[in-house]
N, C-alpha and C. Protein backbone atom coordinates (compact mmCIF):
# COMPACT_ATOMS: atom_id res chain seq x y z
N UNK A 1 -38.96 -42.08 -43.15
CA UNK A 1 -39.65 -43.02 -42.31
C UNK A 1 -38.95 -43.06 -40.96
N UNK A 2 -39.95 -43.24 -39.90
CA UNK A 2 -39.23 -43.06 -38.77
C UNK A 2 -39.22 -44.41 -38.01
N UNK A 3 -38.96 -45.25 -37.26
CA UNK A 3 -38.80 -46.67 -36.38
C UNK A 3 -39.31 -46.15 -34.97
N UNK A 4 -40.24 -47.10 -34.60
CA UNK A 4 -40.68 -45.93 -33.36
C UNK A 4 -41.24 -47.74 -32.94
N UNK A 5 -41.87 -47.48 -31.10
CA UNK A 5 -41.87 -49.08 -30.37
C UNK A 5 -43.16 -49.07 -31.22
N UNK A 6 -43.85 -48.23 -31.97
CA UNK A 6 -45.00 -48.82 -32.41
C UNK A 6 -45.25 -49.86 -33.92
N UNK A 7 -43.45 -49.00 -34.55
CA UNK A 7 -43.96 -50.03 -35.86
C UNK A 7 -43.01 -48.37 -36.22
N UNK A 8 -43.24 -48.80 -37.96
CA UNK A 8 -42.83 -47.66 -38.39
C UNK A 8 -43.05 -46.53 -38.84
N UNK A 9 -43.56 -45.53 -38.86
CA UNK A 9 -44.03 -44.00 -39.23
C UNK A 9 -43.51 -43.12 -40.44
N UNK A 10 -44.55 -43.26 -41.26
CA UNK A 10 -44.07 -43.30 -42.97
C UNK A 10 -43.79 -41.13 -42.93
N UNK A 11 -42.95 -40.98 -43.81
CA UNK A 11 -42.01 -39.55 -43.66
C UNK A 11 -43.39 -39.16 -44.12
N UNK A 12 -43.84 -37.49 -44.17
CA UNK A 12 -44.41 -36.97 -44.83
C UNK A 12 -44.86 -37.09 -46.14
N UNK A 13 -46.13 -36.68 -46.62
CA UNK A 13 -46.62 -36.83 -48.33
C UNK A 13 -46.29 -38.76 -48.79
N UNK A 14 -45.39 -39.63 -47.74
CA UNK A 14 -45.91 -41.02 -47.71
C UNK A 14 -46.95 -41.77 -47.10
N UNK A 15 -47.50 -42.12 -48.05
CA UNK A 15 -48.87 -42.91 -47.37
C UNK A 15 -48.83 -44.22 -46.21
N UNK A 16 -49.29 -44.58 -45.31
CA UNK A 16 -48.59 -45.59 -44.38
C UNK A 16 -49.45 -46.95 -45.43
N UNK A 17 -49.09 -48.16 -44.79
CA UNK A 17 -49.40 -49.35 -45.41
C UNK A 17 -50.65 -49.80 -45.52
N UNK A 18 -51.33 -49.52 -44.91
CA UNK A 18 -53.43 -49.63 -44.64
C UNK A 18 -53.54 -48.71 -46.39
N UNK A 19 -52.91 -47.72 -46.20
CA UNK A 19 -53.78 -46.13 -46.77
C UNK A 19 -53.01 -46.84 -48.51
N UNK A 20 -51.61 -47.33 -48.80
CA UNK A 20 -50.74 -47.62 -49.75
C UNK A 20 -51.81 -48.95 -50.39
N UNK A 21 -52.58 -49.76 -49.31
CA UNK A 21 -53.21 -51.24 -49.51
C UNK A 21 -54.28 -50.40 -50.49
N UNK A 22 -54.95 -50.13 -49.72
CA UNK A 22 -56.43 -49.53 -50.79
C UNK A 22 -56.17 -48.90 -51.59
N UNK A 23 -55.53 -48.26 -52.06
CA UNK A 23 -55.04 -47.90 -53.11
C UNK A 23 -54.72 -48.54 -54.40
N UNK A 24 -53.68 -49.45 -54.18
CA UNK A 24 -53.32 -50.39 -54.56
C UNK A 24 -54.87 -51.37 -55.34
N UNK A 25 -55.28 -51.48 -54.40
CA UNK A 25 -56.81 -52.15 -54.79
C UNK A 25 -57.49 -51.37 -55.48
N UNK A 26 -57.70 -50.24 -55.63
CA UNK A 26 -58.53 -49.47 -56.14
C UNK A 26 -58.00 -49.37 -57.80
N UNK A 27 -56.65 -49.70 -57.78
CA UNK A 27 -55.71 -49.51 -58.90
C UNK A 27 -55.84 -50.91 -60.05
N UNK A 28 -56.06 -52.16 -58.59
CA UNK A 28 -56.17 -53.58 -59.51
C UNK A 28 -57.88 -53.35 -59.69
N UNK A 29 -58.69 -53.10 -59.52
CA UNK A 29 -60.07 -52.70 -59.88
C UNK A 29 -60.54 -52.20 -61.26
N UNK A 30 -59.21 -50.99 -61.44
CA UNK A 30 -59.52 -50.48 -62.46
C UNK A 30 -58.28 -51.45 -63.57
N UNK A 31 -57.99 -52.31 -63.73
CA UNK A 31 -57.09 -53.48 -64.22
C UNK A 31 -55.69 -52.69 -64.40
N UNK A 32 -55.23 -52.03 -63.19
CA UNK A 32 -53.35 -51.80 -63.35
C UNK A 32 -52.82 -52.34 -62.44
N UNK A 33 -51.57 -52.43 -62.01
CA UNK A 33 -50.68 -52.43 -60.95
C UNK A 33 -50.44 -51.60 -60.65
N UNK A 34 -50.07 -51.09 -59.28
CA UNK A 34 -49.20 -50.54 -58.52
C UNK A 34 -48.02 -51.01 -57.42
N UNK A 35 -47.02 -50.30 -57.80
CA UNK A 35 -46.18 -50.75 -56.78
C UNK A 35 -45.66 -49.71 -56.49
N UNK A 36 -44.42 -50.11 -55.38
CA UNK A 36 -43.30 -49.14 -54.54
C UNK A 36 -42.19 -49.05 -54.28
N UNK A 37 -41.25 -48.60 -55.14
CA UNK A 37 -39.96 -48.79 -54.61
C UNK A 37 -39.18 -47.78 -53.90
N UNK A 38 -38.81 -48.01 -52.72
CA UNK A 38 -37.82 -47.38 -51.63
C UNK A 38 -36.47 -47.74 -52.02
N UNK A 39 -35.81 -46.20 -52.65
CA UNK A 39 -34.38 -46.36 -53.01
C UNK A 39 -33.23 -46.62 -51.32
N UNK A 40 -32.18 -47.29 -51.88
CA UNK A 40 -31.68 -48.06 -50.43
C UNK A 40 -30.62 -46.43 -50.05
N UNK A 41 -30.15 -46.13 -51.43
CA UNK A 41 -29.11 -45.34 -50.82
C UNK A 41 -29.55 -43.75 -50.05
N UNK A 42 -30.96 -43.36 -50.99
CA UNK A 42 -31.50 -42.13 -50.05
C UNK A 42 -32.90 -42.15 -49.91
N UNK A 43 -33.31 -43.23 -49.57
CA UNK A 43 -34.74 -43.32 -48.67
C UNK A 43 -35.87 -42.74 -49.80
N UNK A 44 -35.82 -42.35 -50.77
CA UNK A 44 -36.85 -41.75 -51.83
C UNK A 44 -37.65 -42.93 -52.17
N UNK A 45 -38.88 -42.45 -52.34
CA UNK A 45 -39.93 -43.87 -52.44
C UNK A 45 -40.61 -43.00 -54.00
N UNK A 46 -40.67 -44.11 -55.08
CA UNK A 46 -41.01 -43.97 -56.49
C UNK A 46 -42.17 -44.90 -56.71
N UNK A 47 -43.21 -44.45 -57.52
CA UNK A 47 -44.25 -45.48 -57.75
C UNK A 47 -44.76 -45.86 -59.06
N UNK A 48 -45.05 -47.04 -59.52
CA UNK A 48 -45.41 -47.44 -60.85
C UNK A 48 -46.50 -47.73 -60.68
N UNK A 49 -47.41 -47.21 -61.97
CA UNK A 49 -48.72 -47.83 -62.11
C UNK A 49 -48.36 -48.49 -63.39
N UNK A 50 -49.20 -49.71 -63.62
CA UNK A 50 -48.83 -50.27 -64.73
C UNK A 50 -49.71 -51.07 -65.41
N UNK A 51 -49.97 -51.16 -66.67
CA UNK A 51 -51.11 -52.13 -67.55
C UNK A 51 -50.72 -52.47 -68.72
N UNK A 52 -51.06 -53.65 -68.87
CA UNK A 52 -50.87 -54.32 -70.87
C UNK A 52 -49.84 -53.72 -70.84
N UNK A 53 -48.38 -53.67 -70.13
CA UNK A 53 -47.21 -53.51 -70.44
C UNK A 53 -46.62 -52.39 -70.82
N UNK A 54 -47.11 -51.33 -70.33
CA UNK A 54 -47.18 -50.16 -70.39
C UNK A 54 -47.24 -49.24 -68.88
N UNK A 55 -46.29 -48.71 -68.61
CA UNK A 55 -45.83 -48.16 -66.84
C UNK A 55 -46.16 -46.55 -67.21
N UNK A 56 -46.30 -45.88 -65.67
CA UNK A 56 -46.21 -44.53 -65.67
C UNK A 56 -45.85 -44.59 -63.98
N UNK A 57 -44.73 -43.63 -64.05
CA UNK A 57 -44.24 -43.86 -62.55
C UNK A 57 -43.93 -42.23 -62.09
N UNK A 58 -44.32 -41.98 -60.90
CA UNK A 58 -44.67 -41.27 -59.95
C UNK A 58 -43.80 -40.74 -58.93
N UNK A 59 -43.51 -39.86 -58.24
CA UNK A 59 -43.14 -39.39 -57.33
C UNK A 59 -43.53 -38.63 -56.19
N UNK A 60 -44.49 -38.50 -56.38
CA UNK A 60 -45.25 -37.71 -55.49
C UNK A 60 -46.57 -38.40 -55.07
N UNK A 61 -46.93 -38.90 -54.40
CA UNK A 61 -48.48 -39.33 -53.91
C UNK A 61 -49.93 -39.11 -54.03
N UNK A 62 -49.47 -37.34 -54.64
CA UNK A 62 -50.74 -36.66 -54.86
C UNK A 62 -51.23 -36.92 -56.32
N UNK A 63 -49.69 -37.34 -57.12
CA UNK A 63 -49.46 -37.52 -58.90
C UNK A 63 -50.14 -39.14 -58.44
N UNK A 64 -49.97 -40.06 -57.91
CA UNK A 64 -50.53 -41.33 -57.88
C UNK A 64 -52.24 -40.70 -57.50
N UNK A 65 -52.41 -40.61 -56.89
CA UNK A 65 -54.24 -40.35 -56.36
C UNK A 65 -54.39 -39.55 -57.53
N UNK A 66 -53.78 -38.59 -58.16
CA UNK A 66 -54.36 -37.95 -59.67
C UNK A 66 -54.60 -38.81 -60.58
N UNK A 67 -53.54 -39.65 -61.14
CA UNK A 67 -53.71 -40.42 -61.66
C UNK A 67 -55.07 -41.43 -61.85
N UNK A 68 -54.99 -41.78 -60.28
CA UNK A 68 -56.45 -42.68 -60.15
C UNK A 68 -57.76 -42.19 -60.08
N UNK A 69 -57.34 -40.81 -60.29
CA UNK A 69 -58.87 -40.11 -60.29
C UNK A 69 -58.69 -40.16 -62.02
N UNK A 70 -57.90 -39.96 -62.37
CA UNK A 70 -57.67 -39.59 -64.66
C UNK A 70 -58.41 -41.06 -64.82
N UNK A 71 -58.25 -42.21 -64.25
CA UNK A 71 -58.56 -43.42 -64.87
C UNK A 71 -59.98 -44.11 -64.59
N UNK A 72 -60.45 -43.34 -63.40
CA UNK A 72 -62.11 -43.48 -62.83
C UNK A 72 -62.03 -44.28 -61.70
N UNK A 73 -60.62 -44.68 -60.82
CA UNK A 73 -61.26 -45.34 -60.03
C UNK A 73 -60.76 -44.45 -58.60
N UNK A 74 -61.28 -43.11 -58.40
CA UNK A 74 -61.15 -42.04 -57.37
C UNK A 74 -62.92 -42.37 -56.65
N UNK A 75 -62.99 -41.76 -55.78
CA UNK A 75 -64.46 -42.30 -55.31
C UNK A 75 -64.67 -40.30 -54.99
């Protein structure tokens, strides 16, 4: 991620925060969670989808949008 006067500019294959939102929505639609965690010590961003207590977590962005296409809520 880069810091720039506009705000911040998400690294490559990361989705920025608009594109991460709908997603996210598209995810509580189909009844999971998603979230995001940005590791502090080397900037790597990991993602959980999650339902009835049961997680599958991600690394790659393209494995999250696969995912949401496996579960029906891809358009």
């Amino acid at each position: 991620m880069t810091i720039t006067q506009h705000g911040a500019t998400p690294a490559p294959g990361v989705p920025d925060e608009k594109t991460f939102a709908t997603t996210a929505a598209k995810f509580a639609l189909r009844g999971h969670a998603l979230h995001r965690t940005v590791r502090a010590d080397d900037g790597r961003v990991t993602y959980t989808a999650s339902r009835w207590g049961q997680s599958r977590a991600f690394t790659a962005w393209h494995d999250v949008l696969g995912f949401l296409a496996q579960i029906g809520g891809a358009e």
